[in-house]
Protein backbone atom coordinates (compact mmCIF):
# COMPACT_ATOMS: atom_id res chain seq x y z
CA UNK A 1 89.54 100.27 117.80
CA UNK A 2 92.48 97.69 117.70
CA UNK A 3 92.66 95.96 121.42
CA UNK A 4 95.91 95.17 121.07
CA UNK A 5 96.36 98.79 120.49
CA UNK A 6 95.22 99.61 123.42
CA UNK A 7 96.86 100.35 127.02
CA UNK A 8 95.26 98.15 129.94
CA UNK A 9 93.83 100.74 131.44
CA UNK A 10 91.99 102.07 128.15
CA UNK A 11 90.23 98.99 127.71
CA UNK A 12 89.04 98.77 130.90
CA UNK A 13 87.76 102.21 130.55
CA UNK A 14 85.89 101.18 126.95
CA UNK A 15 84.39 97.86 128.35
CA UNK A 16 82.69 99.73 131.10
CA UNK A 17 81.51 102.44 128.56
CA UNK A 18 80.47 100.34 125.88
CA UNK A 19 83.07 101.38 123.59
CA UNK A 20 84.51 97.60 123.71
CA UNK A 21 82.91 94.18 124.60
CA UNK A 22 84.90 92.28 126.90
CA UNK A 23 84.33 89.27 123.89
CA UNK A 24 85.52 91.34 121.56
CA UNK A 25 88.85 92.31 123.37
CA UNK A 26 88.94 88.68 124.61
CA UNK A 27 88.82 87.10 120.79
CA UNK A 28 91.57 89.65 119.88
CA UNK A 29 94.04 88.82 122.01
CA UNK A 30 92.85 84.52 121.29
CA UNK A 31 93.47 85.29 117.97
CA UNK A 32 96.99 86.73 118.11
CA UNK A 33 98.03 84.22 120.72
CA UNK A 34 97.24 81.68 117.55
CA UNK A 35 98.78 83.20 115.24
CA UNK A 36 102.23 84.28 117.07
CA UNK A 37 102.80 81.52 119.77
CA UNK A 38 103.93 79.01 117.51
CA UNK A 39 107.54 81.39 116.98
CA UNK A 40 107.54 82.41 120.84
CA UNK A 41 106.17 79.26 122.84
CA UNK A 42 104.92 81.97 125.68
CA UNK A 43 102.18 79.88 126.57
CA UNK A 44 101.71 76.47 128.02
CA UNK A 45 97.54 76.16 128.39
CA UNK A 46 95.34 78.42 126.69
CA UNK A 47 91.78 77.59 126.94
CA UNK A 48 89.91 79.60 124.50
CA UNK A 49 86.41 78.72 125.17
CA UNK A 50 86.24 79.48 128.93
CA UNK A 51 88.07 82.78 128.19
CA UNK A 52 85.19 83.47 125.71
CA UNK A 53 82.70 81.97 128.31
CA UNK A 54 83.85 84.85 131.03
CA UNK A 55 84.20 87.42 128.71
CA UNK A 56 80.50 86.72 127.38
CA UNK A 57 79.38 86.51 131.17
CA UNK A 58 80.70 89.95 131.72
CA UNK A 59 79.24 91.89 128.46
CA UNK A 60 75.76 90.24 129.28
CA UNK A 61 75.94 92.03 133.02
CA UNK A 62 77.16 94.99 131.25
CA UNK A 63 74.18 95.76 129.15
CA UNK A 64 71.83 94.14 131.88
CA UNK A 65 73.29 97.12 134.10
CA UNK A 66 74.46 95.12 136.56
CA UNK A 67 77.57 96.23 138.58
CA UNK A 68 80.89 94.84 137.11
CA UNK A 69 84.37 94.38 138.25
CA UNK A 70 87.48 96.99 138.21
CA UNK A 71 89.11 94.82 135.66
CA UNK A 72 86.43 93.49 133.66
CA UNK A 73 87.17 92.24 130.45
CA UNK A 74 90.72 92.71 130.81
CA UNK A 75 92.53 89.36 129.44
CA UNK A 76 95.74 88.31 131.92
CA UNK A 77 97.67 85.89 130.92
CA UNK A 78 99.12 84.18 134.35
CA UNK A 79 102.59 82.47 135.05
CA UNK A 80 102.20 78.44 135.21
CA UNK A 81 103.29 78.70 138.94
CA UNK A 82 100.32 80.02 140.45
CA UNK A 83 97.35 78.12 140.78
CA UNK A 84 94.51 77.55 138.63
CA UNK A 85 91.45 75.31 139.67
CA UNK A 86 90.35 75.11 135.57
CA UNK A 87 93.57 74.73 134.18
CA UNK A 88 96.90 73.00 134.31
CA UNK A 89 99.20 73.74 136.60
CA UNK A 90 102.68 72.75 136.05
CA UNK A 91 105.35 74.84 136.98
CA UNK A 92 107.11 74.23 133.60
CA UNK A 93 107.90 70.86 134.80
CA UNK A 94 107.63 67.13 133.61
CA UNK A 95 107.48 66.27 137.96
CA UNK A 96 103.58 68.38 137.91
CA UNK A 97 102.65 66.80 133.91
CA UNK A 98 99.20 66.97 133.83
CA UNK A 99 98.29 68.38 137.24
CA UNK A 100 94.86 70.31 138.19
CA UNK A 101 95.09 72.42 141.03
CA UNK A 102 91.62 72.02 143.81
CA UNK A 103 91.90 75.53 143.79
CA UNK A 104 92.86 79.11 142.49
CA UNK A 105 95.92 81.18 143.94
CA UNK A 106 94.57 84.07 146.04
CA UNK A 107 95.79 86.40 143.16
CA UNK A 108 94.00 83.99 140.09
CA UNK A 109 90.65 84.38 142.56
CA UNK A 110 91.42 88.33 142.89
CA UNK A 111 91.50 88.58 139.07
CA UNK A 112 88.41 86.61 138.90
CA UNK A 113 86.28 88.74 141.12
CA UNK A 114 87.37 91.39 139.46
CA UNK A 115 86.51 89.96 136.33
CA UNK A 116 89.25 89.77 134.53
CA UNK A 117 89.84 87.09 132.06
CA UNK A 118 92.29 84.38 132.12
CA UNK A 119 93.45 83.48 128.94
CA UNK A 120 95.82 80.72 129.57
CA UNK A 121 98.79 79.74 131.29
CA UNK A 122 102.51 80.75 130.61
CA UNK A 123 105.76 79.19 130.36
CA UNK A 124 108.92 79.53 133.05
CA UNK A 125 111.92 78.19 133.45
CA UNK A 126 110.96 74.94 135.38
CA UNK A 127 109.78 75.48 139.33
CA UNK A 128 110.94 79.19 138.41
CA UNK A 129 114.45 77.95 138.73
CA UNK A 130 116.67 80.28 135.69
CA UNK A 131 117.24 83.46 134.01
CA UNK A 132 116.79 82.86 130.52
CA UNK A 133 113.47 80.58 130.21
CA UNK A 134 115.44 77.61 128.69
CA UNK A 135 114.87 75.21 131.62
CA UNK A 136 111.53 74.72 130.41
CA UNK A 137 110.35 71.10 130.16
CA UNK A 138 108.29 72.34 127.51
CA UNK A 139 110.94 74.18 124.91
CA UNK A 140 112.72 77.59 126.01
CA UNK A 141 110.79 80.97 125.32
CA UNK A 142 111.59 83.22 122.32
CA UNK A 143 112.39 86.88 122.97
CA UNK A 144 109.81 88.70 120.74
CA UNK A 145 112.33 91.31 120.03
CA UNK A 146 114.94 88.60 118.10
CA UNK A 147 113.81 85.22 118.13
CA UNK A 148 117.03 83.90 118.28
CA UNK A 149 117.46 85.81 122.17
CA UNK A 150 116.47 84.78 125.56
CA UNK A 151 113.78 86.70 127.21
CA UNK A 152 114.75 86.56 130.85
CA UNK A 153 113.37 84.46 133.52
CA UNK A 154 112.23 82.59 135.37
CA UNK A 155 108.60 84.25 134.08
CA UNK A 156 110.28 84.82 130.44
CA UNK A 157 106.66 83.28 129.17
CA UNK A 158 104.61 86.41 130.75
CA UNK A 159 107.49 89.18 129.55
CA UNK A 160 107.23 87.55 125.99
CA UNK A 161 103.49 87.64 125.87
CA UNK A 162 102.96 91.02 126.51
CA UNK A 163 106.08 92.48 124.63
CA UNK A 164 104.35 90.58 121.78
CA UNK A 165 100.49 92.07 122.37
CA UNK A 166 99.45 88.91 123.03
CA UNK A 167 98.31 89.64 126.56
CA UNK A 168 98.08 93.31 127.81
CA UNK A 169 99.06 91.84 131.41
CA UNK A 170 100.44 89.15 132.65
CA UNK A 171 101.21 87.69 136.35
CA UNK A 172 104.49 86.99 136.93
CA UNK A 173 107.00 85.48 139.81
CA UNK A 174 110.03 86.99 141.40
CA UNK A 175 111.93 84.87 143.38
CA UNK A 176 115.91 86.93 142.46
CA UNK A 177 114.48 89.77 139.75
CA UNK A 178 112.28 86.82 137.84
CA UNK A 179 109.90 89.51 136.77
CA UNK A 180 112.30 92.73 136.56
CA UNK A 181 114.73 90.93 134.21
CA UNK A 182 112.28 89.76 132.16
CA UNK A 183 110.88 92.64 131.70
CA UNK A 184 113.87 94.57 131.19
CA UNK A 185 115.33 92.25 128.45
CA UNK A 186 112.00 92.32 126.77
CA UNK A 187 111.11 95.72 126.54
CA UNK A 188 108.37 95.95 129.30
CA UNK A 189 107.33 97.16 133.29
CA UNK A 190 107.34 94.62 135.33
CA UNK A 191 106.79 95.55 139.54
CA UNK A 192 108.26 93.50 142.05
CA UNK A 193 106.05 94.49 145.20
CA UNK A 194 107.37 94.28 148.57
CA UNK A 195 107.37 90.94 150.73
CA UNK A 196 103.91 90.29 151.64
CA UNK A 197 102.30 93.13 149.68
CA UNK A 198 101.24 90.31 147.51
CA UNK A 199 99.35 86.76 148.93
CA UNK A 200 101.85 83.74 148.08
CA UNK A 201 99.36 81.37 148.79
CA UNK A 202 98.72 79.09 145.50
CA UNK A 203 102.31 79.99 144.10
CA UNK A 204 104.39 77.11 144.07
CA UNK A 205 106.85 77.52 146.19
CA UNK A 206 110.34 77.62 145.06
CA UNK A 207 112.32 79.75 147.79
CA UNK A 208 109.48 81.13 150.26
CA UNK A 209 110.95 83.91 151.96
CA UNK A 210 112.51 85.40 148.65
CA UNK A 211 109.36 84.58 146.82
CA UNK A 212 106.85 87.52 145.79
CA UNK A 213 103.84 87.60 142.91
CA UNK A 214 103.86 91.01 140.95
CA UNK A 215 102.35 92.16 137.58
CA UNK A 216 104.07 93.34 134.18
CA UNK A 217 102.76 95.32 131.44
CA UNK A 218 103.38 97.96 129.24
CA UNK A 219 103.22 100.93 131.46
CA UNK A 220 103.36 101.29 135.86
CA UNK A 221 100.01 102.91 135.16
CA UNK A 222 99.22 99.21 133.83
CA UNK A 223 100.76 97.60 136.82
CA UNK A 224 99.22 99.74 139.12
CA UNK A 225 95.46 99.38 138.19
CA UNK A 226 96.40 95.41 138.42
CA UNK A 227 98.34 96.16 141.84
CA UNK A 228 95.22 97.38 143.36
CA UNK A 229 93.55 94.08 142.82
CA UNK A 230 95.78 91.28 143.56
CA UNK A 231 97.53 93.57 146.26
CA UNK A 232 96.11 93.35 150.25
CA UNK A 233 96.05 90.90 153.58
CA UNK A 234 95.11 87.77 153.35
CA UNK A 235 94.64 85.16 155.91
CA UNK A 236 95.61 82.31 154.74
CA UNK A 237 99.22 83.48 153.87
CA UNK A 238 100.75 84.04 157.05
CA UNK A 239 103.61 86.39 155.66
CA UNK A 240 101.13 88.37 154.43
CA UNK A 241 101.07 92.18 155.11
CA UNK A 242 98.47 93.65 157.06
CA UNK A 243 98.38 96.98 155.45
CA UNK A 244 96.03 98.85 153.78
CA UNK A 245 95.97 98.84 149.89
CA UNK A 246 96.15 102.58 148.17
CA UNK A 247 94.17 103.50 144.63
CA UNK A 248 97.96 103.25 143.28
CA UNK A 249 96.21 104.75 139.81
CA UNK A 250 95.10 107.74 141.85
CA UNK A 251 98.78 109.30 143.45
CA UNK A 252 100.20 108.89 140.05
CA UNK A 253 99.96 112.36 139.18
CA UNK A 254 102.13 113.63 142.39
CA UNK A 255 105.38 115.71 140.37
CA UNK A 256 108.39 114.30 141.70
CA UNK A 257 109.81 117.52 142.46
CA UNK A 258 112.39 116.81 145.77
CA UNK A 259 112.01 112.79 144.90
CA UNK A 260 116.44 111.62 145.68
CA UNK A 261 117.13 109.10 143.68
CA UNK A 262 120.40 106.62 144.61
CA UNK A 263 123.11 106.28 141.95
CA UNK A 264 125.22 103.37 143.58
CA UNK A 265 128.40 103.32 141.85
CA UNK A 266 129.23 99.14 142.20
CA UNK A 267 126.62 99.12 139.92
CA UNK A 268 129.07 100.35 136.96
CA UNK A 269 131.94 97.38 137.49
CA UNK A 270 133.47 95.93 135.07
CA UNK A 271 131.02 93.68 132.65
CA UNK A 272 128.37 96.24 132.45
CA UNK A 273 127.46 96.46 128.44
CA UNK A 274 128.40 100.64 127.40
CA UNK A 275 125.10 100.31 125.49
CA UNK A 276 123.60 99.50 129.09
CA UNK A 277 125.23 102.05 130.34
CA UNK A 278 124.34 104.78 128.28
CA UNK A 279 121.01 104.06 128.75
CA UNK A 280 120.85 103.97 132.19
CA UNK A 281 122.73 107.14 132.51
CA UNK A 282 120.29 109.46 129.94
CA UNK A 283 117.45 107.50 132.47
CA UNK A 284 119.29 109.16 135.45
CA UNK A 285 119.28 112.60 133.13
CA UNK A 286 115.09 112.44 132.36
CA UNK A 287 114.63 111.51 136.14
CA UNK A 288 116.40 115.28 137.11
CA UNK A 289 114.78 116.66 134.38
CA UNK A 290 111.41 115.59 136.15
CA UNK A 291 112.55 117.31 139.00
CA UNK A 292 114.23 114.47 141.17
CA UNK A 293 117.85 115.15 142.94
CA UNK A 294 120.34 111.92 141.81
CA UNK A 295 122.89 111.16 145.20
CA UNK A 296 125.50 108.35 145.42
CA UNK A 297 124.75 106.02 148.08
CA UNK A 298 127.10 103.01 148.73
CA UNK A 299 125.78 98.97 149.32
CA UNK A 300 128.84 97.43 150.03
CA UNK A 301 127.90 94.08 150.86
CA UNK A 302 126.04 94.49 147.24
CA UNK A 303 128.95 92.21 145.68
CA UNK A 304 128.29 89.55 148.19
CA UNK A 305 124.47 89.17 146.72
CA UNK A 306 124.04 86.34 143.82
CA UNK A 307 126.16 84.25 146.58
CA UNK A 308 124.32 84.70 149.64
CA UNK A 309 120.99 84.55 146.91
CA UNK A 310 122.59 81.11 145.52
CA UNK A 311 123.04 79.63 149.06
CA UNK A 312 119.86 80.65 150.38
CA UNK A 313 117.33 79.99 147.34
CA UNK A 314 118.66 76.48 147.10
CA UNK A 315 118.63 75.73 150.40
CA UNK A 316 114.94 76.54 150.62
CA UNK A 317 114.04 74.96 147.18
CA UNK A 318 115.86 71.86 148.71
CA UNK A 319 112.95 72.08 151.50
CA UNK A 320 110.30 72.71 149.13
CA UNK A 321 110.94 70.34 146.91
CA UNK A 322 111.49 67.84 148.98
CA UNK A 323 107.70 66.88 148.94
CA UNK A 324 107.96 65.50 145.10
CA UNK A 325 108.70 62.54 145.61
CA UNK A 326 106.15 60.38 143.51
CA UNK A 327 104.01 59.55 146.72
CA UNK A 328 103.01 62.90 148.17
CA UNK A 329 103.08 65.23 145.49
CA UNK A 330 104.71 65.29 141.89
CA UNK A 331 104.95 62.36 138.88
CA UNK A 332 105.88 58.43 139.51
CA UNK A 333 108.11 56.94 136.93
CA UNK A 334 107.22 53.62 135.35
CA UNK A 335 110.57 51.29 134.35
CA UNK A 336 111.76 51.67 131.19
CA UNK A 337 109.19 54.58 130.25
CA UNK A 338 110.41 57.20 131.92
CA UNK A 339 107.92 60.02 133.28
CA UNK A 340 104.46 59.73 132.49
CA UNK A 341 101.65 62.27 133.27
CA UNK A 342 98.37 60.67 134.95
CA UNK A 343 95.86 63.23 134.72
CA UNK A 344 94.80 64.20 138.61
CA UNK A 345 97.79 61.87 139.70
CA UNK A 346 101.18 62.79 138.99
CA UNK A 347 103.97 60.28 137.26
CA UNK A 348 104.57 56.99 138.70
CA UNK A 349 107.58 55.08 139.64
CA UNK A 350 107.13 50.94 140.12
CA UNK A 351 109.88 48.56 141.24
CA UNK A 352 113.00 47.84 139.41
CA UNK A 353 116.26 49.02 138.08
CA UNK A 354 117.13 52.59 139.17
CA UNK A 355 120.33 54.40 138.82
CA UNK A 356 123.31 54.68 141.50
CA UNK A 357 126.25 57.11 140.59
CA UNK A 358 130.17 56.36 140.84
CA UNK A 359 132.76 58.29 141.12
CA UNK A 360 134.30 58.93 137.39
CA UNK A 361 132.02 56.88 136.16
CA UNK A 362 128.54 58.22 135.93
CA UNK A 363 125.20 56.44 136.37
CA UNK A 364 124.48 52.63 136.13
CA UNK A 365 121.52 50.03 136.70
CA UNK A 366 121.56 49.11 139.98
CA UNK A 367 119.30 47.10 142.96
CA UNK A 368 117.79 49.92 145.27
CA UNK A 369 117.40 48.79 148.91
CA UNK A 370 114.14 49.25 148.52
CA UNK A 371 111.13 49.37 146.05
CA UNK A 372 110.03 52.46 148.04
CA UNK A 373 113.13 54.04 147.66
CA UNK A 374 113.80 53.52 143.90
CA UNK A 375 110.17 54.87 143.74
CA UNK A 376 111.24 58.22 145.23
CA UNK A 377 115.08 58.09 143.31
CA UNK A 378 113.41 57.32 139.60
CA UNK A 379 110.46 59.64 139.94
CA UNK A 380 112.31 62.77 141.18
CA UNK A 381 115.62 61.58 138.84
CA UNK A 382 113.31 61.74 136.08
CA UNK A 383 110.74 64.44 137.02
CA UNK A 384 113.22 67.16 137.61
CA UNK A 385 115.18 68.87 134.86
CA UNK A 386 119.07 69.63 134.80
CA UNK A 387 118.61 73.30 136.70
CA UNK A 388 116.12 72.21 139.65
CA UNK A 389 118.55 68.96 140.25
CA UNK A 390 121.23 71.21 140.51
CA UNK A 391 119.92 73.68 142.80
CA UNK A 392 118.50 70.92 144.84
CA UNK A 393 122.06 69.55 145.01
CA UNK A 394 123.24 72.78 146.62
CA UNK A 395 120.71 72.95 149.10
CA UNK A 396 121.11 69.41 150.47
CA UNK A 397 124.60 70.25 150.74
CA UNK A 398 124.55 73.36 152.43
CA UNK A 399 122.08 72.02 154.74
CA UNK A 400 123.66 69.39 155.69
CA UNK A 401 125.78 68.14 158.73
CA UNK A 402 129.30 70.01 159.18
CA UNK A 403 127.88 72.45 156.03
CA UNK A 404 125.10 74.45 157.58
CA UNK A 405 127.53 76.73 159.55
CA UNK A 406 130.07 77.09 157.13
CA UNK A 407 127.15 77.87 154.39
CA UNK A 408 123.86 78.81 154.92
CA UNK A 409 124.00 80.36 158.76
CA UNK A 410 127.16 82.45 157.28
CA UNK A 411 124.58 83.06 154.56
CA UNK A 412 121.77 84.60 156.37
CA UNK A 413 124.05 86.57 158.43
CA UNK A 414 125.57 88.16 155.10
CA UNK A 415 121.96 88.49 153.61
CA UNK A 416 121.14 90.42 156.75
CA UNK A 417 123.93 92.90 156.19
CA UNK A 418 122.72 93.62 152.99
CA UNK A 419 119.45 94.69 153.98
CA UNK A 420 120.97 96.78 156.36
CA UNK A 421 122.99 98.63 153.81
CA UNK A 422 119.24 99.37 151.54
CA UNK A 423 117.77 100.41 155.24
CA UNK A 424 120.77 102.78 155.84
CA UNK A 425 120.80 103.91 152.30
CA UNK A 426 116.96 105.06 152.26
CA UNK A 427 117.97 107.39 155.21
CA UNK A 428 119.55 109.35 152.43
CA UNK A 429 116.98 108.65 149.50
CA UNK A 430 113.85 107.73 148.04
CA UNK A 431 114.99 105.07 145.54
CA UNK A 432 117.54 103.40 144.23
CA UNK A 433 117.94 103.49 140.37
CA UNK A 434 120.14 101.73 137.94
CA UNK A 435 120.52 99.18 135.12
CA UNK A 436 118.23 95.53 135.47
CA UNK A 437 120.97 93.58 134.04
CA UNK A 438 124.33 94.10 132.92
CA UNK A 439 124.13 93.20 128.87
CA UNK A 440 121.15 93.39 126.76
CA UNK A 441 119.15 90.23 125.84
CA UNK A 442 122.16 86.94 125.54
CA UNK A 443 121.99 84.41 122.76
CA UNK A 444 119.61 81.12 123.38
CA UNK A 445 122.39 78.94 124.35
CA UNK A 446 124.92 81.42 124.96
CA UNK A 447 125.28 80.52 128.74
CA UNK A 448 123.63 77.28 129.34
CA UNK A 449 126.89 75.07 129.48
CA UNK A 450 128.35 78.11 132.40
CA UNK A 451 125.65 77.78 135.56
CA UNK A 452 127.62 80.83 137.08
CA UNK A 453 128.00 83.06 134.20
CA UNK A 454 124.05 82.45 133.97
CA UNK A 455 123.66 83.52 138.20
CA UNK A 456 125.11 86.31 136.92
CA UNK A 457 122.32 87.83 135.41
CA UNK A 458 120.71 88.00 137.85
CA UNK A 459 123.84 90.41 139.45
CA UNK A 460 121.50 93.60 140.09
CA UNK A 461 118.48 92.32 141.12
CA UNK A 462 118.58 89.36 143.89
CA UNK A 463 119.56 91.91 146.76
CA UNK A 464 116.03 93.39 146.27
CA UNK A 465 114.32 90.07 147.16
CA UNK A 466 117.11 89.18 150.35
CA UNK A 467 116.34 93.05 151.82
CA UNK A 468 112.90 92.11 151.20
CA UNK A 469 112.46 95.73 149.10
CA UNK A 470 110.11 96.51 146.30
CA UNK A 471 111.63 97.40 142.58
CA UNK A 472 109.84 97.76 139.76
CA UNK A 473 111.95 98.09 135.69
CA UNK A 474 110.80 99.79 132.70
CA UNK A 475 112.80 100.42 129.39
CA UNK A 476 114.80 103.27 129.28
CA UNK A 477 116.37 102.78 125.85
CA UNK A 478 117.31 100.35 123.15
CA UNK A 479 120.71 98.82 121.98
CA UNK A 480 121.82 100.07 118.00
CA UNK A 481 120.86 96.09 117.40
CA UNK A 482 117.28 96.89 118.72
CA UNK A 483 116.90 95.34 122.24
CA UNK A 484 115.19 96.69 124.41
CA UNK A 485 117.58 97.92 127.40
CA UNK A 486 115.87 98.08 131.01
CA UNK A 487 116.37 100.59 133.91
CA UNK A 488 115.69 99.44 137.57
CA UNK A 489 113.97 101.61 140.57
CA UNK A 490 114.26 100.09 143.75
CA UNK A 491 112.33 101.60 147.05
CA UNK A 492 111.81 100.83 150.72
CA UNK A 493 109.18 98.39 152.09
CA UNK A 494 105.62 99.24 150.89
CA UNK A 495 106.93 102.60 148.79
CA UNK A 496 104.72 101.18 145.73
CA UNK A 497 103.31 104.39 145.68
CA UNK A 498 106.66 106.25 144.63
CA UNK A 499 107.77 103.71 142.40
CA UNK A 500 105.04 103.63 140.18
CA UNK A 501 104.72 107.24 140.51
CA UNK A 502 108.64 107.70 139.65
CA UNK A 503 108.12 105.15 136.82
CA UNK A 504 104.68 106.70 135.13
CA UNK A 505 107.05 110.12 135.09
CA UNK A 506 109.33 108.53 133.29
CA UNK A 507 107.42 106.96 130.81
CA UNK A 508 105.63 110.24 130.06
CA UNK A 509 108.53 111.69 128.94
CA UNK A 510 109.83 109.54 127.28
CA UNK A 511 108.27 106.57 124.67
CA UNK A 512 110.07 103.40 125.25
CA UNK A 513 107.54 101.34 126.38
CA UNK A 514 105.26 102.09 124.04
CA UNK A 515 107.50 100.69 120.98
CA UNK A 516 106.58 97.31 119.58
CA UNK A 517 108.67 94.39 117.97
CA UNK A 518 108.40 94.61 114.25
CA UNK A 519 107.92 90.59 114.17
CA UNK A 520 104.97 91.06 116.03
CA UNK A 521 103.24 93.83 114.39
């Protein structure tokens, strides 16, 4: 028995019988992290002796008889945006170098009293600000599928790790399809729950009423034996949903016989890929072979979505952020050193020459008013990467006096049409299907120097997270190059149930997701 082999829910199933020790599984999946990171750079932290240490923990309560967990000895690799009390936490970012969280993320502390095992941390595009996983301060992630490709973002690290069998789950973060894309480029299911299905509290916050914490894996019957754990209320997230939490695993059997699925036809505009395409269309052909009914349903403010996302997210990340500033939270620099990490303390700035831009001509050494000030100017000038200074910019700007109106109150009006058109549009159906993004898996470096053609990726996926929806993507074909090409399910607040449902149909009849990169074999 290979665990690498095996599905999530199968080695749960052979821990608890005996079949498998959790140390066992746990060394497996160490051992091919080793061996295959060094190509992909999914991982960040990976802390092989406490994995070992809870995986040992759980085998000796297994033979002892004691009771154990849902998930025990189930290794989950977790995106470096949630919170981890015994390991790094660093969003991808120079500005948290070095930082320990006092505590665990509600979901990390789900997954712990479940007993599953953390194996490490991995990387994102920096505060979960991207689409391809190249605005890592720590090197850009390599698609397991061609090593020379993008895998998505902003949680490209957790996509990577499990298309590669490196983890058989992994947590992600989607903030404008930051799990769905990622999955979709690499070959994966990745579930974007509804807003609030899912406790935000110990995510880092980039946009906070876009954000939402889901799980990706092979298969939806993966994601929805992980769903049941790290889904449910909890207090001390105040957007979190008071609603019960359903054995997902157990209504996956329900035929979808009378299921309507939406076909929106915006979705097929110019720049979709005909590979894409294709793909997405033979989906729509298993789906009414399962039984469901396909109906066109129109979202016509759809069009107006990566701008309304790209005013909003910014303008919320502006607020976030604002609290790493070298004295509250985040790194201080030190002159002439740059950023350095202090262990427990962040990077320090001290007084001295900072940087003051001019028009046409750049950046040049210059007094600050105060030593205070060039603190807060050289630690976040220096702390943030190219992407989160950007999107910062926006923000501020769109915030700002004589702006707001004009920007990010026109904005939120616009965002709230669009959720009306999904509310109006599940009057007529169950879900909404179609393609995750509009080409397969781009070049590294094919759109970094173009910040819009790179929003654009993100084209069929951010009006999930402004309507506040669930969606969940799967593969539904591959390119004649071999990448993987996704297929997108989108469903009304707190339909979980049906999309995982809809999804598990799929993928038992058909065998996608269970192919595997040849690099990685």
């Amino acid at each position: 028995m290979q665990p690498a082999e095996l599905s999530a829910t199968e080695i749960v199933a052979a821990v608890r019988q005996g079949d498998l020790t959790a140390v066992r599984c746990t060394e497996a999946f160490l051992d091919r992290i080793a061996r295959l990171d060094g190509s992909i750079n999914a991982f960040l932290h990976v802390d092989r002796e406490a994995a070992l240490a809870t995986a040992a923990r759980i085998d000796e309560r297994r033979r002892a008889g004691k009771p154990i967990g849902p998930l025990a000895g189930l290794p989950v690799a977790v995106k470096d945006a949630l919170c981890t009390a015994d390991q790094p936490t660093t969003c991808a970012s120079k500005m948290l170098a070095g930082f320990r969280p006092p505590y665990d993320a509600d979901t990390v502390a789900r997954l712990r009293a479940a007993d599953a095992v953390i194996v490490g941390k991995t990387n994102m595009d920096e505060f979960a600000m991207g689409g391809s996983n190249e605005n890592s301060a720590f090197g850009p992630v390599h698609n397991p599928w061609d090593l020379a490709r993008a895998p998505g973002g902003s949680s490209g690290g957790s996509a990577a790790c499990v298309a590669a069998d490196m983890a058989p789950v992994a947590i992600g973060s989607d903030t404008g399809g930051s799990i769905r894309q990622p999955a979709g480029l690499c070959g994966i299911t990745g579930l974007k729950p509804t807003y609030g299905r899912v406790s935000r509290r110990g995510l880092v916050a980039f946009a906070s009423s876009l954000d939402q914490i889901g799980p990706m894996a092979r298969s939806a019957a993966d994601c929805a034996l992980v769903l049941e754990t790290i889904a449910g209320h909890d207090p001390g997230d105040s957007t979190s949903l008071a609603a019960d939490v359903p054995h997902y695993t157990e209504l996956l059997d329900q035929p979808l016989a009378g299921l309507r699925i939406g076909r929106v036809p915006e979705h097929y505009a110019a720049g979709l890929d005909p590979e894409v395409r294709a793909g997405v269309d033979e989906a729509f052909a298993v789906f009414r072979t399962a039984g469901a009914t396909i109906v066109d349903v129109e979202l016509p403010h759809a069009k107006y979505g990566v701008p309304t996302y790209y005013l909003v997210a910014p303008c919320e990340a502006s607020s976030n952020l604002a609290r790493y500033d070298g004295a509250h939270y985040g790194v201080r620099a030190e002159p002439g050193k740059g950023v350095r990490a202090e262990p427990g303390k962040g990077v320090r700035a001290e007084p001295g020459k900072g940087v003051r831009a001019e028009p046409g001509k750049g950046v040049r050494a210059d007094e600050f008013a105060s030593p205070l000030v060039e603190m807060y100017c050289r630690s976040r000038g220096e702390g943030f990467g190219p992407e989160v200074k950007r999107r910062i910019m926006l923000g501020t700007y769109a915030l700002s006096a004589g702006y707001y109106d004009a920007y990010y109150a026109k904005a939120l009006k616009v965002r709230r049409l669009i959720r009306q058109d999904y509310l109006e549009a599940f009057e007529r159906v169950d879900l909404i299907g179609g393609p995750v993004s509009a080409t397969p898996a781009f070049r590294l470096g094919e759109k970094t120097g173009d910040p819009l053609a790179m929003y654009l990726v993100d084209l069929y996926t951010v009006a999930t997270n402004l309507a506040g929806v669930g969606g969940i993507s799967f593969p539904c074909g591959f390119t004649k190059g071999g990448l993987p090409i996704g297929f997108q399910l989108q469903g009304p607040a707190l339909a979980e149930p049906t999309l995982l449902r809809a999804a598990d149909r799929f993928q038992r009849l058909t065998d996608w997701h269970t192919r595997r990169p040849k690099a990685c074999a």
